[in-house]
PDB file of N, CA and C in Angstrom:
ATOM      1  N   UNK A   1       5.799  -5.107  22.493  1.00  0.00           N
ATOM      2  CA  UNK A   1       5.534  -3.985  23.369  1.00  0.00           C
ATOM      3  C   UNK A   1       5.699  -4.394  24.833  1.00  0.00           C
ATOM      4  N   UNK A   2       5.363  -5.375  25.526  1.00  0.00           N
ATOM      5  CA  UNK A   2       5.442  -5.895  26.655  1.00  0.00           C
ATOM      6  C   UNK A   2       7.126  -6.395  26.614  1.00  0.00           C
ATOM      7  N   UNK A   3       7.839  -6.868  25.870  1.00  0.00           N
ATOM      8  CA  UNK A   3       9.126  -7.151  26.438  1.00  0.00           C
ATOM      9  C   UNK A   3       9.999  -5.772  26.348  1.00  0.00           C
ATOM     10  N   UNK A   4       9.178  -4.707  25.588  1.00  0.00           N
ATOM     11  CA  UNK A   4       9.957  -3.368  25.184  1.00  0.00           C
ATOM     12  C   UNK A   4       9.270  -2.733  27.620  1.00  0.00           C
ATOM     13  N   UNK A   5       8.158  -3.011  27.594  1.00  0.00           N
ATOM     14  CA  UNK A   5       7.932  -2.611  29.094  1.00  0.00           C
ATOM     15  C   UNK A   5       8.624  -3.151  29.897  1.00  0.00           C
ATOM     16  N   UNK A   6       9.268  -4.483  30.083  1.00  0.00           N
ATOM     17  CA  UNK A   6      10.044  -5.101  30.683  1.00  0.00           C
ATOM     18  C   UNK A   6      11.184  -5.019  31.008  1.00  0.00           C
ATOM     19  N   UNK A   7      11.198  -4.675  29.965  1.00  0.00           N
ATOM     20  CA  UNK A   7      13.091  -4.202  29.973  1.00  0.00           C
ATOM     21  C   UNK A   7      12.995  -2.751  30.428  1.00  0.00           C
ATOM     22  N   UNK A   8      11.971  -1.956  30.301  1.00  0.00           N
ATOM     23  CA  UNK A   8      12.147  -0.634  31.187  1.00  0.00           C
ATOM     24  C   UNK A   8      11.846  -0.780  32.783  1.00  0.00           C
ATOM     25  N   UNK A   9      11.208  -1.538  32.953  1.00  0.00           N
ATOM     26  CA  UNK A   9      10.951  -1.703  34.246  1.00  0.00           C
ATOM     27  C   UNK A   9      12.187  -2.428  35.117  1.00  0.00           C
ATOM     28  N   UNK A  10      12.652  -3.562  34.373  1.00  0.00           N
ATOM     29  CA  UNK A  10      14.125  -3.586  34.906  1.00  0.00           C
ATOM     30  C   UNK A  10      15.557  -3.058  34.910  1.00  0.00           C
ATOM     31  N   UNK A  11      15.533  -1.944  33.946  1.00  0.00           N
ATOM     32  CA  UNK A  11      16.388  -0.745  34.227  1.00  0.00           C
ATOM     33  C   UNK A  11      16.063   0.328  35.054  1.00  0.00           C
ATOM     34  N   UNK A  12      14.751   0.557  35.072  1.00  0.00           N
ATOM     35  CA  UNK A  12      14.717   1.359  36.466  1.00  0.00           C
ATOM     36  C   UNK A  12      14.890   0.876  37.783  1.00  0.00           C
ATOM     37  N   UNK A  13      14.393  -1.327  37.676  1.00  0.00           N
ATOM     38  CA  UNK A  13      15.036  -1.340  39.326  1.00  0.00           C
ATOM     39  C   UNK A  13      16.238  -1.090  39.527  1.00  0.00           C
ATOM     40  N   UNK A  14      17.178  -1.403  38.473  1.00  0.00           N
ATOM     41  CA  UNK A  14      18.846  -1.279  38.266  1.00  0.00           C
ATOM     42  C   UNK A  14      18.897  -0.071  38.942  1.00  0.00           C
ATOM     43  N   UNK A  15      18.326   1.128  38.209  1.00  0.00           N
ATOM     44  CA  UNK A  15      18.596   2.261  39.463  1.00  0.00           C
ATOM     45  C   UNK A  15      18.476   3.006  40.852  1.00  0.00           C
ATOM     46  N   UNK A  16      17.767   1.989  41.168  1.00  0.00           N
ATOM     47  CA  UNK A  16      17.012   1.948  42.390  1.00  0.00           C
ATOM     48  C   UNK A  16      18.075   2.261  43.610  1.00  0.00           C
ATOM     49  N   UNK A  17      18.116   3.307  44.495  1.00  0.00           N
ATOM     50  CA  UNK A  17      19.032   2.920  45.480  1.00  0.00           C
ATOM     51  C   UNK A  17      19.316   1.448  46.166  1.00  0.00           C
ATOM     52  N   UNK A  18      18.370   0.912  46.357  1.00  0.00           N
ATOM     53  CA  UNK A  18      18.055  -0.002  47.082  1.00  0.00           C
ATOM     54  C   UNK A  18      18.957  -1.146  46.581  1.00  0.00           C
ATOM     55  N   UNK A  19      19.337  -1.071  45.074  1.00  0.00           N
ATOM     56  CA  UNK A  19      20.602  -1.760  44.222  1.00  0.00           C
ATOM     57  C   UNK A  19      21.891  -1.077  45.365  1.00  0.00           C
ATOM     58  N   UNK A  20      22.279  -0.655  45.681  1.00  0.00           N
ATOM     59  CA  UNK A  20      23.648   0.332  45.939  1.00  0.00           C
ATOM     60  C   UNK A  20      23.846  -0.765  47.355  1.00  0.00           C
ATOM     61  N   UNK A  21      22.364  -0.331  48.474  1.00  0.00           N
ATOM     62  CA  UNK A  21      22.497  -1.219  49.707  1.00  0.00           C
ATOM     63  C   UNK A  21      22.362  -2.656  49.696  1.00  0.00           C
ATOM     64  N   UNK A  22      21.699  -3.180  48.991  1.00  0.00           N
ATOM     65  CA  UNK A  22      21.658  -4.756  49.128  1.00  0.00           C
ATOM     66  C   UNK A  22      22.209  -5.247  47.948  1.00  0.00           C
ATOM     67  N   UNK A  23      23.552  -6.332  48.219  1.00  0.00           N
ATOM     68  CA  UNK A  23      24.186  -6.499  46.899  1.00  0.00           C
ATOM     69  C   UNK A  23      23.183  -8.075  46.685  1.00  0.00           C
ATOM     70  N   UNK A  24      22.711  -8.308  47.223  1.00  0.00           N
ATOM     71  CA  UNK A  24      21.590  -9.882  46.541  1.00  0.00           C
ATOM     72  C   UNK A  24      20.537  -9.190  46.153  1.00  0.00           C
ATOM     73  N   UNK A  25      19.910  -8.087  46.473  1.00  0.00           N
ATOM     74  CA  UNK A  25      18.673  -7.318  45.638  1.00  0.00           C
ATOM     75  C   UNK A  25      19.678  -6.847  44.307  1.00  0.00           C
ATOM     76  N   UNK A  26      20.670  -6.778  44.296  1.00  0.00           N
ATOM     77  CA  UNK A  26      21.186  -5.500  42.940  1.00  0.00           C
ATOM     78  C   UNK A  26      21.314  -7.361  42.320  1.00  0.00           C
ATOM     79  N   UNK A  27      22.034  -8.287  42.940  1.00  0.00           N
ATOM     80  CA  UNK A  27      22.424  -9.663  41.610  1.00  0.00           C
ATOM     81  C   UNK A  27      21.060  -9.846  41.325  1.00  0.00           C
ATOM     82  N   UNK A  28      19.903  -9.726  41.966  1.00  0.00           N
ATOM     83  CA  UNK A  28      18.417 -10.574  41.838  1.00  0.00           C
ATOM     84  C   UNK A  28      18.085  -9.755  40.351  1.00  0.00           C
ATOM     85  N   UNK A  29      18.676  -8.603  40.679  1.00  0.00           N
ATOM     86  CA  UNK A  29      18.014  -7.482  39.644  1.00  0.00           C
ATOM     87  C   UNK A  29      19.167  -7.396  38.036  1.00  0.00           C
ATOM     88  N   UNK A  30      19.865  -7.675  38.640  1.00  0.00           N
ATOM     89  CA  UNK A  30      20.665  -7.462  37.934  1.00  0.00           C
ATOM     90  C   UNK A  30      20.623  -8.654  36.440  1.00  0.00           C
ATOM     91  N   UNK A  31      20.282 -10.577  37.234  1.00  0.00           N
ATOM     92  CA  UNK A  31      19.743 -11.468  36.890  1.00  0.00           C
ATOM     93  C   UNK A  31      18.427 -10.830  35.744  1.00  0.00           C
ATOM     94  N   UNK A  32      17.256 -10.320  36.502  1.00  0.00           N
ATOM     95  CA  UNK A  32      16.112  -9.829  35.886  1.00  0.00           C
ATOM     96  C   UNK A  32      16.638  -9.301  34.442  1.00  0.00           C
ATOM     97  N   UNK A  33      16.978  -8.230  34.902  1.00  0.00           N
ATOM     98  CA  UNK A  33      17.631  -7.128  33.496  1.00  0.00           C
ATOM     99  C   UNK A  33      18.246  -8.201  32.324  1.00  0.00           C
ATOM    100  N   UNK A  34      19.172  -8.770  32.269  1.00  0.00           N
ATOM    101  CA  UNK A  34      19.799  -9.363  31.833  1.00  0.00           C
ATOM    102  C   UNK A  34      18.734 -10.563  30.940  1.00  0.00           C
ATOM    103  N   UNK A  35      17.684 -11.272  31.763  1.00  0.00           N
ATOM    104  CA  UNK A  35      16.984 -11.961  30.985  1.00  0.00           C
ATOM    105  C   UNK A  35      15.436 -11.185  30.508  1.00  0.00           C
ATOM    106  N   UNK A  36      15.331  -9.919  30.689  1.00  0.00           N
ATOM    107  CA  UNK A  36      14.648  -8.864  30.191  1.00  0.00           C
ATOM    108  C   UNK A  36      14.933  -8.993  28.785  1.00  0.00           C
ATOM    109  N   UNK A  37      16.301  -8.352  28.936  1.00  0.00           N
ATOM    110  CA  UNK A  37      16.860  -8.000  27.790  1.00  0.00           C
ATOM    111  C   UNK A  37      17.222  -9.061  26.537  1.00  0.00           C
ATOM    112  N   UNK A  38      17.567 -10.108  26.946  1.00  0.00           N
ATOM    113  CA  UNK A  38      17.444 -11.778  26.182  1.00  0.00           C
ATOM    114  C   UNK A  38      16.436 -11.703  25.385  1.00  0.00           C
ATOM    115  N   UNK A  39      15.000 -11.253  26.800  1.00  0.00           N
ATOM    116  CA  UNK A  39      13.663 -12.016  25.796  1.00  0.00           C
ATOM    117  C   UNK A  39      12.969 -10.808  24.421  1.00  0.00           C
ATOM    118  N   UNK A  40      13.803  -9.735  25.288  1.00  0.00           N
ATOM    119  CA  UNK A  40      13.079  -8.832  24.205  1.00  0.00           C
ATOM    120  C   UNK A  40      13.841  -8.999  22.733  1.00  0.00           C
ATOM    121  N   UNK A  41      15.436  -9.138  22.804  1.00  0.00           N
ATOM    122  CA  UNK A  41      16.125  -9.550  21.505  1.00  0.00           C
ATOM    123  C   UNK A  41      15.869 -10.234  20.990  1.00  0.00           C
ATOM    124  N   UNK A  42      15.212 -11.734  21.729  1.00  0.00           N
ATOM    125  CA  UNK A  42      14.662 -12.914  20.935  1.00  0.00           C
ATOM    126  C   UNK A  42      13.375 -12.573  20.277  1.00  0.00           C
ATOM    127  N   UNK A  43      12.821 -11.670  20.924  1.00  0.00           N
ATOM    128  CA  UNK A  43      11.111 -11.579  20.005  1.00  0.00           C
ATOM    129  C   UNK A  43      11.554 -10.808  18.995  1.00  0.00           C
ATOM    130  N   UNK A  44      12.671 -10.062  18.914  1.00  0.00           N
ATOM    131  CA  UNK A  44      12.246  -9.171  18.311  1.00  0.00           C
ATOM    132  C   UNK A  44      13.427  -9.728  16.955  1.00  0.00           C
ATOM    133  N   UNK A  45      14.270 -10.697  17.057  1.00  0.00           N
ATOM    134  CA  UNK A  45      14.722 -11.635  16.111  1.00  0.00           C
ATOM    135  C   UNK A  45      13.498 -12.483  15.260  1.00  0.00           C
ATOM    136  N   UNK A  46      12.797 -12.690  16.292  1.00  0.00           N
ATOM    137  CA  UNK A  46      11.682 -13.556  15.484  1.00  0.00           C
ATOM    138  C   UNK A  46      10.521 -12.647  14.793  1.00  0.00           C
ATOM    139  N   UNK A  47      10.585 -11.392  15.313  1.00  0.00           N
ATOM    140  CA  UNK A  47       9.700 -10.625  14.506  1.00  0.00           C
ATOM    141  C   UNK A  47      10.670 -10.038  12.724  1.00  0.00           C
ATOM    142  N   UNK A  48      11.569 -10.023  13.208  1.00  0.00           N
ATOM    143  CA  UNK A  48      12.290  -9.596  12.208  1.00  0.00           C
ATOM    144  C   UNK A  48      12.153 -10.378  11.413  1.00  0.00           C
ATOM    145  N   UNK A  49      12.354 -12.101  11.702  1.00  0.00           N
ATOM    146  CA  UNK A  49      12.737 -13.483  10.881  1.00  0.00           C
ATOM    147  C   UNK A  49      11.468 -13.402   9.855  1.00  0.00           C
ATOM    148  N   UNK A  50       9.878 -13.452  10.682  1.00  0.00           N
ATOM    149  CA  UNK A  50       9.389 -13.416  10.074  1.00  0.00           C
ATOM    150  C   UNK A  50       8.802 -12.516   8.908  1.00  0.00           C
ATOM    151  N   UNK A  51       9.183 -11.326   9.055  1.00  0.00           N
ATOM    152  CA  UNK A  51       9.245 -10.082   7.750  1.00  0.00           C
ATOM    153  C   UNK A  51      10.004 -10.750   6.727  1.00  0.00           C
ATOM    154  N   UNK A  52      11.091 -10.705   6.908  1.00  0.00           N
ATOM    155  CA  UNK A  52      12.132 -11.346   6.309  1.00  0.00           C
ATOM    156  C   UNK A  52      11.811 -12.509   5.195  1.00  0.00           C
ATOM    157  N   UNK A  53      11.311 -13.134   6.416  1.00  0.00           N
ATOM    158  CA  UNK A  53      11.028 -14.210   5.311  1.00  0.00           C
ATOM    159  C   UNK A  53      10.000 -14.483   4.466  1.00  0.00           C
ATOM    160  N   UNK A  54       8.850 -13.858   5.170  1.00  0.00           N
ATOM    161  CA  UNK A  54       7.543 -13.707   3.805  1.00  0.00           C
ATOM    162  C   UNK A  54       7.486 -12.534   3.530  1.00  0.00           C
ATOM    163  N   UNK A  55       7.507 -12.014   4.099  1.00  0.00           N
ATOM    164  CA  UNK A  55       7.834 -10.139   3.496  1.00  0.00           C
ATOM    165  C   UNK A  55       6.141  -9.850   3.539  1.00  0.00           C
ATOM    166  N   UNK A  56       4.983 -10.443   4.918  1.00  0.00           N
ATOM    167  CA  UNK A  56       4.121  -9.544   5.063  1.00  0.00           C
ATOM    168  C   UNK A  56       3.489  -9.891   5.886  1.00  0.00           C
ATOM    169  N   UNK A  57       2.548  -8.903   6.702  1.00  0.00           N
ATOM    170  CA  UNK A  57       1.547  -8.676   7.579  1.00  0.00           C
ATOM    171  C   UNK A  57       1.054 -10.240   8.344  1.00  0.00           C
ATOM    172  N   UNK A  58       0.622 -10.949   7.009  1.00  0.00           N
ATOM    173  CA  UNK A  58       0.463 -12.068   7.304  1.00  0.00           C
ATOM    174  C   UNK A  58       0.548 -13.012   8.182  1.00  0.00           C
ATOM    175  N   UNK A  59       1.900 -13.575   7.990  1.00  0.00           N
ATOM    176  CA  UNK A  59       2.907 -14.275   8.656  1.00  0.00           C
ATOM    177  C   UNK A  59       3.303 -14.427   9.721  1.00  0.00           C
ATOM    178  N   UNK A  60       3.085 -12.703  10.564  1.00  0.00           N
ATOM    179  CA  UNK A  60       2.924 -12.471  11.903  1.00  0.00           C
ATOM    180  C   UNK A  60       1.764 -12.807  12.277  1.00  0.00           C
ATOM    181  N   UNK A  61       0.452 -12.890  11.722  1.00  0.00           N
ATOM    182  CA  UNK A  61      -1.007 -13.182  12.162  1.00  0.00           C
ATOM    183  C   UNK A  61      -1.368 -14.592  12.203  1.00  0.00           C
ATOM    184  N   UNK A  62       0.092 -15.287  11.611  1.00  0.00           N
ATOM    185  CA  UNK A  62       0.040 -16.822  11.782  1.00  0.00           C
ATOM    186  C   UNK A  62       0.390 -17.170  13.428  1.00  0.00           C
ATOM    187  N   UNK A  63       0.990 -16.349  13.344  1.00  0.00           N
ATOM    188  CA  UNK A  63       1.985 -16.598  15.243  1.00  0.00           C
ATOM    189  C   UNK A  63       1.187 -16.052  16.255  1.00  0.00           C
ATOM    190  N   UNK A  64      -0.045 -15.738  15.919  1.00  0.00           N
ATOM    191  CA  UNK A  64      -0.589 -14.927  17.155  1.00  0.00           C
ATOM    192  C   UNK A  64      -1.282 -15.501  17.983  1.00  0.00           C
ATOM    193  N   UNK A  65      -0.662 -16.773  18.118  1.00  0.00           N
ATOM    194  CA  UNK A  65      -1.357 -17.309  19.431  1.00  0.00           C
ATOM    195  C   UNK A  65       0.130 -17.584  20.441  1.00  0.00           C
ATOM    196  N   UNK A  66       0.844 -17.372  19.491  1.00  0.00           N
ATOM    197  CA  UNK A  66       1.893 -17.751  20.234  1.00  0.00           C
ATOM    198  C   UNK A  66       2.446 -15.587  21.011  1.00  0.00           C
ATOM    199  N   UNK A  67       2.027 -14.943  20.427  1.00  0.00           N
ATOM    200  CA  UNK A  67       2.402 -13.535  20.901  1.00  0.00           C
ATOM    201  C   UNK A  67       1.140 -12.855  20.884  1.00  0.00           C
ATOM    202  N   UNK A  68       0.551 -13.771  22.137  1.00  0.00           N
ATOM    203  CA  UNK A  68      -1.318 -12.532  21.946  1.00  0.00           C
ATOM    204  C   UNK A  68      -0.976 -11.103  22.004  1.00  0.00           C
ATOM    205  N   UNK A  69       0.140 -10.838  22.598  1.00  0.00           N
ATOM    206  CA  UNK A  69       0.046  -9.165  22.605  1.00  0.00           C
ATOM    207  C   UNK A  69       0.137  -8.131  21.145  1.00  0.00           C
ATOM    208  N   UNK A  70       1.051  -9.227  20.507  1.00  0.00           N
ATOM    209  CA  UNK A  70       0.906  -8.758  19.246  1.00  0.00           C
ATOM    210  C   UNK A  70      -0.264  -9.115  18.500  1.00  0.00           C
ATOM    211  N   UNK A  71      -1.398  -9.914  18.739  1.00  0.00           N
ATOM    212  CA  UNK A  71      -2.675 -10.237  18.418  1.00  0.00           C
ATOM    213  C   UNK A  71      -3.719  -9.237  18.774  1.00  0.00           C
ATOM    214  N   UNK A  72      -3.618  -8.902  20.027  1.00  0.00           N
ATOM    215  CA  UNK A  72      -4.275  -7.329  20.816  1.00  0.00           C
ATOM    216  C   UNK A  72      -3.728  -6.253  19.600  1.00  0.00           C
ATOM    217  N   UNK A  73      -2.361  -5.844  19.465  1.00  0.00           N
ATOM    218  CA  UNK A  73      -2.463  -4.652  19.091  1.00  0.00           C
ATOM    219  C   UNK A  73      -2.658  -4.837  17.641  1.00  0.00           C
ATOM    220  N   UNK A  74      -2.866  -5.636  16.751  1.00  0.00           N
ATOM    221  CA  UNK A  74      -3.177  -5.947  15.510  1.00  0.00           C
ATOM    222  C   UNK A  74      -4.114  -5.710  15.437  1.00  0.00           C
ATOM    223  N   UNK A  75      -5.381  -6.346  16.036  1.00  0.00           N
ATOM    224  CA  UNK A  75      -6.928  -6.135  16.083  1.00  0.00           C
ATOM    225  C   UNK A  75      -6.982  -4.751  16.511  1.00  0.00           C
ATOM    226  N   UNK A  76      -6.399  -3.782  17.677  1.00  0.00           N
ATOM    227  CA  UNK A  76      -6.263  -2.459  17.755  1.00  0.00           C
ATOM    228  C   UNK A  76      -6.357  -1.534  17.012  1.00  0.00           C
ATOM    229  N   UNK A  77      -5.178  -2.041  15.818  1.00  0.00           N
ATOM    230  CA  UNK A  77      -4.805  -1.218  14.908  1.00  0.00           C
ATOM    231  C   UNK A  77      -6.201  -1.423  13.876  1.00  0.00           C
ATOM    232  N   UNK A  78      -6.546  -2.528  13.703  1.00  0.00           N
ATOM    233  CA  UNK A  78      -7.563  -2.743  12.269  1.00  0.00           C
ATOM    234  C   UNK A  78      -8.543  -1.702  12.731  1.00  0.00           C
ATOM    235  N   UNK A  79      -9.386  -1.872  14.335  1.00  0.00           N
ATOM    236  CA  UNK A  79     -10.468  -1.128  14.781  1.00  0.00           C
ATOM    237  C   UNK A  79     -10.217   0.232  14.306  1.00  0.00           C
ATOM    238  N   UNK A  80      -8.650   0.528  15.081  1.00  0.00           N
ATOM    239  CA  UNK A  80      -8.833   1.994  14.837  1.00  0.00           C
ATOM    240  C   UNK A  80      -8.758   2.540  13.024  1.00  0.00           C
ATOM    241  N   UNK A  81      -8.219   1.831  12.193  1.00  0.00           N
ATOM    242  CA  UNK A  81      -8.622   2.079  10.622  1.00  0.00           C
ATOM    243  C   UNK A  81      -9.793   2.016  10.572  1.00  0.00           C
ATOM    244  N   UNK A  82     -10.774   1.186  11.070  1.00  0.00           N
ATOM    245  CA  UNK A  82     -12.508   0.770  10.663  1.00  0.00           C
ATOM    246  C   UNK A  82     -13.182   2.665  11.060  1.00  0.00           C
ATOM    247  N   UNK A  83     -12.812   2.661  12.284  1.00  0.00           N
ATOM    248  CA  UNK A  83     -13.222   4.045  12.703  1.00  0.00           C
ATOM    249  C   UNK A  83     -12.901   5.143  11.873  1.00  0.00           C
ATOM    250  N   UNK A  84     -11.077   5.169  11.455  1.00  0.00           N
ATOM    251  CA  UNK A  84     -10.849   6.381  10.970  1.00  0.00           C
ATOM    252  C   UNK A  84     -11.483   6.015   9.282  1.00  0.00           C
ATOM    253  N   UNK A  85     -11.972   5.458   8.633  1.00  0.00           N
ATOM    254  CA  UNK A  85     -12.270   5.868   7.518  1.00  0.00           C
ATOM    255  C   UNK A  85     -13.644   5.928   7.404  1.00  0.00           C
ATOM    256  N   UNK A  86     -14.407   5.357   8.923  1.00  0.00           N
ATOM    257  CA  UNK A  86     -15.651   5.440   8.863  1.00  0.00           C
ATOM    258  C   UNK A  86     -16.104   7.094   9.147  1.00  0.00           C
ATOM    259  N   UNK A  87     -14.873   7.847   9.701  1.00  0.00           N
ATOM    260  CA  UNK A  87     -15.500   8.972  10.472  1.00  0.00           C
ATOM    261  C   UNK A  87     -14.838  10.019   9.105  1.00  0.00           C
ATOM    262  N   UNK A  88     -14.242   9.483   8.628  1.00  0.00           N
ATOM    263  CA  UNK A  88     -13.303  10.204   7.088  1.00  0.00           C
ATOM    264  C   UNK A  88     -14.465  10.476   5.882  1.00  0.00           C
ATOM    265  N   UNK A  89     -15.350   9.279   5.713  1.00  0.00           N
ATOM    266  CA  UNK A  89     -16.140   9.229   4.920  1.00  0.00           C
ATOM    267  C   UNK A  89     -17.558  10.351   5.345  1.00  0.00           C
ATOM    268  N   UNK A  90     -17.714  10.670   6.729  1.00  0.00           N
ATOM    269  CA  UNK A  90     -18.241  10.802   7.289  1.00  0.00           C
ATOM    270  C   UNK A  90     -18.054  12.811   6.567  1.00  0.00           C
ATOM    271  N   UNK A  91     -17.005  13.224   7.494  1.00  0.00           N
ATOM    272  CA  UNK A  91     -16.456  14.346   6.860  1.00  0.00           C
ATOM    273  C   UNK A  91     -16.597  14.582   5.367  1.00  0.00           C
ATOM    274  N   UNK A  92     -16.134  13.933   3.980  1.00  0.00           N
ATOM    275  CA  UNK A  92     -16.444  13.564   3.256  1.00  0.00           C
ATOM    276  C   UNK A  92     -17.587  14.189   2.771  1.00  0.00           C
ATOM    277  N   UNK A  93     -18.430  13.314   3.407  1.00  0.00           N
ATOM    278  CA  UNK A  93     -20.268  13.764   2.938  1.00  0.00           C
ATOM    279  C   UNK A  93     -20.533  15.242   3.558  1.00  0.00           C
ATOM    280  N   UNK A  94     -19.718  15.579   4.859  1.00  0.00           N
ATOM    281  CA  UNK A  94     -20.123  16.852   5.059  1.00  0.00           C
ATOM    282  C   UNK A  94     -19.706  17.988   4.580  1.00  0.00           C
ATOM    283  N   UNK A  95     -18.616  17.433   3.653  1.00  0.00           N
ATOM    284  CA  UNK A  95     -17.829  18.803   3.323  1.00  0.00           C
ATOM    285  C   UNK A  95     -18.673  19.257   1.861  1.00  0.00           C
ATOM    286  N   UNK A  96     -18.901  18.163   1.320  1.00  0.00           N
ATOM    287  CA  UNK A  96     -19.899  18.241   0.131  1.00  0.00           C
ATOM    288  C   UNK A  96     -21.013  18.373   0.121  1.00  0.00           C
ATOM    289  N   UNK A  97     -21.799  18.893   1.462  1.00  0.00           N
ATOM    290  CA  UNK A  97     -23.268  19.492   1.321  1.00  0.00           C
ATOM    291  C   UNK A  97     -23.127  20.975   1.582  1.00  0.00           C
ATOM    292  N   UNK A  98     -24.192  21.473   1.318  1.00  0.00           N
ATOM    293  CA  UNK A  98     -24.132  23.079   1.215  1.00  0.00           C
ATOM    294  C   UNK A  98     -23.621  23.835   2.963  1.00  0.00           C
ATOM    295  N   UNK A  99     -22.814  24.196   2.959  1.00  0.00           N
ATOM    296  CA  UNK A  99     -22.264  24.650   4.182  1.00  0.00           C
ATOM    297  C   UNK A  99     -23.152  25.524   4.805  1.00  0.00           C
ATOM    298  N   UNK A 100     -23.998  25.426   5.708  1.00  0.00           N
ATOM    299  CA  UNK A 100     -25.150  26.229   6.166  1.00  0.00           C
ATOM    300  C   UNK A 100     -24.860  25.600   8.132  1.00  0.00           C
ATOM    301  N   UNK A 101     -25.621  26.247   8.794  1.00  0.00           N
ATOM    302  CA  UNK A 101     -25.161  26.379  10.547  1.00  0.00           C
ATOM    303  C   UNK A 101     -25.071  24.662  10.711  1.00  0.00           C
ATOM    304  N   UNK A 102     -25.986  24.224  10.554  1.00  0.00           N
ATOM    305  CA  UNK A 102     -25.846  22.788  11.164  1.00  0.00           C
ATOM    306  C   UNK A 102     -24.338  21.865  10.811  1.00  0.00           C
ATOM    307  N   UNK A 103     -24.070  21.959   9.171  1.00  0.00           N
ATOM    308  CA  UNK A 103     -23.179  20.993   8.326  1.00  0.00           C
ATOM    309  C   UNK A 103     -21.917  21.387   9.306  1.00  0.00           C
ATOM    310  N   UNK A 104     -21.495  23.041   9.232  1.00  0.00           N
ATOM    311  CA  UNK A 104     -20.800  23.441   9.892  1.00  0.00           C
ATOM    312  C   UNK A 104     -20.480  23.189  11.545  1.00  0.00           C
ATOM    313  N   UNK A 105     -21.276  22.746  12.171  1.00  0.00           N
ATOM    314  CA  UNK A 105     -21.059  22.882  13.786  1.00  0.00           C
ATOM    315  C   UNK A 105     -20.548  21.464  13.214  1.00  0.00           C
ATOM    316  N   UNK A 106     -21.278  20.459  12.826  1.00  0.00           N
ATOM    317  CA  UNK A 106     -20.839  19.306  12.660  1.00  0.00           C
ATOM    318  C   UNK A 106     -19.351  18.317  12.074  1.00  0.00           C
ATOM    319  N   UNK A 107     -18.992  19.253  11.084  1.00  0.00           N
ATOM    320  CA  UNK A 107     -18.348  19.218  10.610  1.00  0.00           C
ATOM    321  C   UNK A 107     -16.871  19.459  11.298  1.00  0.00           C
ATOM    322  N   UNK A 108     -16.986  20.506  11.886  1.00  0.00           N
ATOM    323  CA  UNK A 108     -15.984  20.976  13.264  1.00  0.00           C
ATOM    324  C   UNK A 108     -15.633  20.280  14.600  1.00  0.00           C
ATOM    325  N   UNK A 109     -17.055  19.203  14.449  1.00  0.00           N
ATOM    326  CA  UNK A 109     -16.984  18.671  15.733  1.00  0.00           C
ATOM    327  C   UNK A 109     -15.600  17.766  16.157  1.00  0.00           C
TER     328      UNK A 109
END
């Protein structure tokens, strides 16, 4: 996700007027973009490699010290499952008690 931000952020300096007037700001940028775009192909070779090659979830959670960002949004993702089946179960119990004013406001909430 961060080399996918990177590489947007250095295509928008690419468009920058400020590329058009200064031709050592457009090579500086131009440099940027170019190894933007490198690092995001390389992660995303190595994210591939590793599917590929164990074929799960896993494998990536071995590397996550080496790609904390993909360590952040992993733990992200688990939280937000912990929540959605905590608040699922939740619904659940309300849909199966006698539907009277309270179950209802709640239930809607």
């Amino acid at each position: 996700a961060m080399s996918k931000s990177a590489v947007k952020i250095s295509s928008d300096l690419l468009s920058n007027p400020l590329c058009e007037q200064e031709p050592s700001f457009l090579e500086m940028v131009t440099a940027f973009d170019t190894a933007m775009k490198r690092m995001d192909s390389f992660n995303q070779e190595k994210v591939d490699w590793l599917w590929l090659e164990n074929g799960s979830a896993e494998s990536v959670l071995e590397f996550s010290s080496v790609f904390p960002s993909l360590n952040m949004a992993v733990k992200r993702r688990e939280q937000t499952l912990q929540d959605y089946k905590r608040l699922q179960s939740k619904v659940e119990k309300y849909e199966e008690k006698e539907r009277t004013g309270p179950v209802l406001a709640k239930l809607h909430q």
